[in-house]
C-alpha atoms as a PDB file:
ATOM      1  CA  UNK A   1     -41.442  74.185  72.344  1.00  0.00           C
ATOM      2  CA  UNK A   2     -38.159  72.339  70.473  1.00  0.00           C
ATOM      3  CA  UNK A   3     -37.961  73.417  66.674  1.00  0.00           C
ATOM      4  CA  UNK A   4     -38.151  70.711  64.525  1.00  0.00           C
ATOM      5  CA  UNK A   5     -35.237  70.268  62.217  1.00  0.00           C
ATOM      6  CA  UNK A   6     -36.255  69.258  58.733  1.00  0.00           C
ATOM      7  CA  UNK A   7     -34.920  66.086  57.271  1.00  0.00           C
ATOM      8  CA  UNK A   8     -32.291  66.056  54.854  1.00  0.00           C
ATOM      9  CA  UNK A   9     -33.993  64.192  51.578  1.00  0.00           C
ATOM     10  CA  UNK A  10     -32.234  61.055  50.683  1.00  0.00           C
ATOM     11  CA  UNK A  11     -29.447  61.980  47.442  1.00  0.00           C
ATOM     12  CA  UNK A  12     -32.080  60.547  45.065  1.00  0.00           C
ATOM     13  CA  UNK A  13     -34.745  63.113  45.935  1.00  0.00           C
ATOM     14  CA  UNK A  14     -32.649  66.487  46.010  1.00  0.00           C
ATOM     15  CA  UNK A  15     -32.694  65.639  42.069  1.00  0.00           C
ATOM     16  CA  UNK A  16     -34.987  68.156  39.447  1.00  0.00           C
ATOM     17  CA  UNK A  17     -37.520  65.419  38.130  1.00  0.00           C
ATOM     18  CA  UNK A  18     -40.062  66.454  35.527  1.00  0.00           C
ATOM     19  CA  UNK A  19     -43.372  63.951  34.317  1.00  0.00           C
ATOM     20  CA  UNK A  20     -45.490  64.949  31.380  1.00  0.00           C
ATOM     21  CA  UNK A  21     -47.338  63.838  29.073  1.00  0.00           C
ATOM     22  CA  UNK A  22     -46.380  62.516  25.596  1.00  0.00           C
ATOM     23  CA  UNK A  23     -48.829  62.310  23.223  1.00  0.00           C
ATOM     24  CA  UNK A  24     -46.632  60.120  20.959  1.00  0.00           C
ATOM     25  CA  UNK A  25     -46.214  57.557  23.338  1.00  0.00           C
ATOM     26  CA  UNK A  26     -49.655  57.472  24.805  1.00  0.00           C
ATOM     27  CA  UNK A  27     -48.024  57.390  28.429  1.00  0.00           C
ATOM     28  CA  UNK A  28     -46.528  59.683  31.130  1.00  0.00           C
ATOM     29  CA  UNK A  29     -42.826  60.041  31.076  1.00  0.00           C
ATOM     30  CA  UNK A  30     -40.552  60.968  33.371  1.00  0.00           C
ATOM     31  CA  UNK A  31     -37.212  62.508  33.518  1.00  0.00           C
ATOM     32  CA  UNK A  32     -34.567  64.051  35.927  1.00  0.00           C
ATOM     33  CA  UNK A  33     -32.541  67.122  34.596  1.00  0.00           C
ATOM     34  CA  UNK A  34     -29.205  66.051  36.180  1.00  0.00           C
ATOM     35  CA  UNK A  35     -28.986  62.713  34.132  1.00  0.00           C
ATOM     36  CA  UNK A  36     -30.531  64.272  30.397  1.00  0.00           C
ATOM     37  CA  UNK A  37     -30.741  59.879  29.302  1.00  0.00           C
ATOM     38  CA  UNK A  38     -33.133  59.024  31.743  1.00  0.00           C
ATOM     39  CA  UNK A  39     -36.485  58.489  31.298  1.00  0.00           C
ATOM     40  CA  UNK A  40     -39.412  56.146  32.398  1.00  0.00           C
ATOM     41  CA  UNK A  41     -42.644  55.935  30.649  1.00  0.00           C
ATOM     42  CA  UNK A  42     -46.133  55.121  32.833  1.00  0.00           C
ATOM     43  CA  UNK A  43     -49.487  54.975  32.404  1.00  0.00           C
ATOM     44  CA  UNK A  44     -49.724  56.581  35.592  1.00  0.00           C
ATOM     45  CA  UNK A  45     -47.675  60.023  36.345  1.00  0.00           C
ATOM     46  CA  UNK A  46     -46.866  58.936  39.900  1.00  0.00           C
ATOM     47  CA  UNK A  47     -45.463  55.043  38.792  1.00  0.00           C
ATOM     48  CA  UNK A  48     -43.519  57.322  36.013  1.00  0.00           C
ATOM     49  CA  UNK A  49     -41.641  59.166  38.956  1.00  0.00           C
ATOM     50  CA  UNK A  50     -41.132  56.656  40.639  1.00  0.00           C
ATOM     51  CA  UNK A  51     -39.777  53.843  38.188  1.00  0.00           C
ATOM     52  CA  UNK A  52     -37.245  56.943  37.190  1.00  0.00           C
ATOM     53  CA  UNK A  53     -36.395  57.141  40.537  1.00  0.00           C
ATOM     54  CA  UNK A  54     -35.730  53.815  41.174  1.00  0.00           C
ATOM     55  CA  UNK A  55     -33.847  54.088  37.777  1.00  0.00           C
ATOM     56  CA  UNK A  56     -31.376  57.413  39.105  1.00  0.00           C
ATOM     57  CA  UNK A  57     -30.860  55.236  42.483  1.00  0.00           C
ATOM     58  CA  UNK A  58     -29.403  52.331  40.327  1.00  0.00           C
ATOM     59  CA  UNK A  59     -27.546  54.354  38.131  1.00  0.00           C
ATOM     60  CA  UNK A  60     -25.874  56.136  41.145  1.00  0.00           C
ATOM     61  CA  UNK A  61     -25.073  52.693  42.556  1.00  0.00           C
ATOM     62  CA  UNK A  62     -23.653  51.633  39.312  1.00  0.00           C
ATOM     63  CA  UNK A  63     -21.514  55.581  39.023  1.00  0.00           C
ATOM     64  CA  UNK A  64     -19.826  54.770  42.689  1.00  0.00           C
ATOM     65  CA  UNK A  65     -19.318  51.274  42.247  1.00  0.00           C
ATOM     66  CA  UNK A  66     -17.505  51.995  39.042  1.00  0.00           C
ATOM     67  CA  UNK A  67     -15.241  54.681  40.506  1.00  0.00           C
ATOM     68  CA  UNK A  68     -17.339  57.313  38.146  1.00  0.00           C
ATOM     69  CA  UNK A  69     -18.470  60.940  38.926  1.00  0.00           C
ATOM     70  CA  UNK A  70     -22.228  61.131  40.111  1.00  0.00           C
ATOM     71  CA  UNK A  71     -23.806  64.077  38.666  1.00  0.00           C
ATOM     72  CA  UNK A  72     -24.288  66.347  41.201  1.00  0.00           C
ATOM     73  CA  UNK A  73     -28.143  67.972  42.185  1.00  0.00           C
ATOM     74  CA  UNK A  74     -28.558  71.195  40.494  1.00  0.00           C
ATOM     75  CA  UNK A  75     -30.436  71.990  43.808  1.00  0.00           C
ATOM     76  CA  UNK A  76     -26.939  71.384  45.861  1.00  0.00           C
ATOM     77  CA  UNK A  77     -25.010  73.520  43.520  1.00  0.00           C
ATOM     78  CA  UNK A  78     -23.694  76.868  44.264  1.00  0.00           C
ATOM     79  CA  UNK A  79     -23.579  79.866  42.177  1.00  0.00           C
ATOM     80  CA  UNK A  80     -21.548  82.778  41.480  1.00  0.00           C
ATOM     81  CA  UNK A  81     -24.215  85.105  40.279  1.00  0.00           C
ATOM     82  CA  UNK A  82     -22.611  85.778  37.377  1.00  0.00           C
ATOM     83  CA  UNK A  83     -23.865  84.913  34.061  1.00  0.00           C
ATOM     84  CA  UNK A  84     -21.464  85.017  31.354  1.00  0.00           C
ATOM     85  CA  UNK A  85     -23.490  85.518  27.442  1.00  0.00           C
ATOM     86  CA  UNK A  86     -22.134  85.519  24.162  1.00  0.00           C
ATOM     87  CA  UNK A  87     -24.825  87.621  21.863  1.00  0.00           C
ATOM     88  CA  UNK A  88     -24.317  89.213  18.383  1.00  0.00           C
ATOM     89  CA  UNK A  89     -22.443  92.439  18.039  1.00  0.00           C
ATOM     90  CA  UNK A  90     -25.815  94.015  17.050  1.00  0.00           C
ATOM     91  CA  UNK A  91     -28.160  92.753  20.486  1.00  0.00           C
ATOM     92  CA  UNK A  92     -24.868  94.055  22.349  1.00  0.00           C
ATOM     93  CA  UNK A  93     -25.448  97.267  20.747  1.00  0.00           C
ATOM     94  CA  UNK A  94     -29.441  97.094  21.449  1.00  0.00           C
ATOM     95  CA  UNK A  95     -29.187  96.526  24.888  1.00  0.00           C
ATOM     96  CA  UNK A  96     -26.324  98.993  25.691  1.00  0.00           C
ATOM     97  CA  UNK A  97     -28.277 101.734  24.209  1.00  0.00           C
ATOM     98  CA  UNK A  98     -32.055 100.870  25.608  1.00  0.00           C
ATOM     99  CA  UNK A  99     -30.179 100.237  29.163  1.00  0.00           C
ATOM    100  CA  UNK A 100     -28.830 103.856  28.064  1.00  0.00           C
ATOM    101  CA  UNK A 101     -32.145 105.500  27.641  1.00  0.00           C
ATOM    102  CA  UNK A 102     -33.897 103.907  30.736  1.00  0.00           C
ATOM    103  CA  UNK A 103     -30.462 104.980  32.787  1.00  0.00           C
ATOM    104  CA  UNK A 104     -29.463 101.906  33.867  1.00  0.00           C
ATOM    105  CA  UNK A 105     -25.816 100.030  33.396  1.00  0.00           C
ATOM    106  CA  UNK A 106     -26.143  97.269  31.257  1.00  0.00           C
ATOM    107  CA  UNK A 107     -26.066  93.933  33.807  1.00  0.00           C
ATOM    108  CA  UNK A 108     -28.810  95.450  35.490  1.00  0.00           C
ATOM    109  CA  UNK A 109     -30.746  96.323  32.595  1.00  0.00           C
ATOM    110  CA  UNK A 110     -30.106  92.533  30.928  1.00  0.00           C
ATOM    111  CA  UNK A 111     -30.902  91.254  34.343  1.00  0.00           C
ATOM    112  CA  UNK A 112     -34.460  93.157  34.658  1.00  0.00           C
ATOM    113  CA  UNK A 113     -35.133  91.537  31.631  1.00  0.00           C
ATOM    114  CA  UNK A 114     -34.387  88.258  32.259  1.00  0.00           C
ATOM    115  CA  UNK A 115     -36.555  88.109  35.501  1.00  0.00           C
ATOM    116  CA  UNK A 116     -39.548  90.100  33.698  1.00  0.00           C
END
């Protein structure tokens, strides 16, 4: 039986949208991480994705006609894996000493806790 290959979504849907509910506007609104001055408000939550949708597709248009950058999807990126923090002297201290006492060097002991 031939695998399938799965279709590559168009550049407007590999964007992180979010729709919720604002209780000061009375209305759904939608918004897409990549472009933090977008939104669209809806009474509906599905017409609020997809007027922001329609709103990121125009803005791209407008981006490459003008010669600008287009924000790239956060779901195309790549990472390095590493994770660079400044903290106070004193949560330094903390964490060296509890990664310490459970054994641990201190990346993997910040990293436990920032999956727990």
């Amino acid at each position: 039986m031939p695998t399938r290959k799965a279709a590559v979504p168009s550049p407007v849907a590999q964007y992180r949208y979010s729709v919720q509910w604002s209780p000061e506007d009375q209305e759904f609104v939608a918004t897409v991480l990549e472009f933090p001055s977008l939104s669209w408000l809806d009474e509906d939550q599905f017409e609020a994705l997809r007027g922001v949708e329609r709103l990121v597709s125009d803005v791209i248009e407008e981006l490459t006609q003008s010669g600008e950058r287009v924000p790239e999807p956060i779901s195309t990126q790549t990472f390095s894996g590493r994770l660079n923090l400044r903290v106070p002297p004193e949560l330094h201290r903390k964490l060296a000493i509890e990664a310490a006492n459970h054994g641990v060097p201190l990346n993997k002991y910040a990293t436990e806790l920032l999956t727990a």
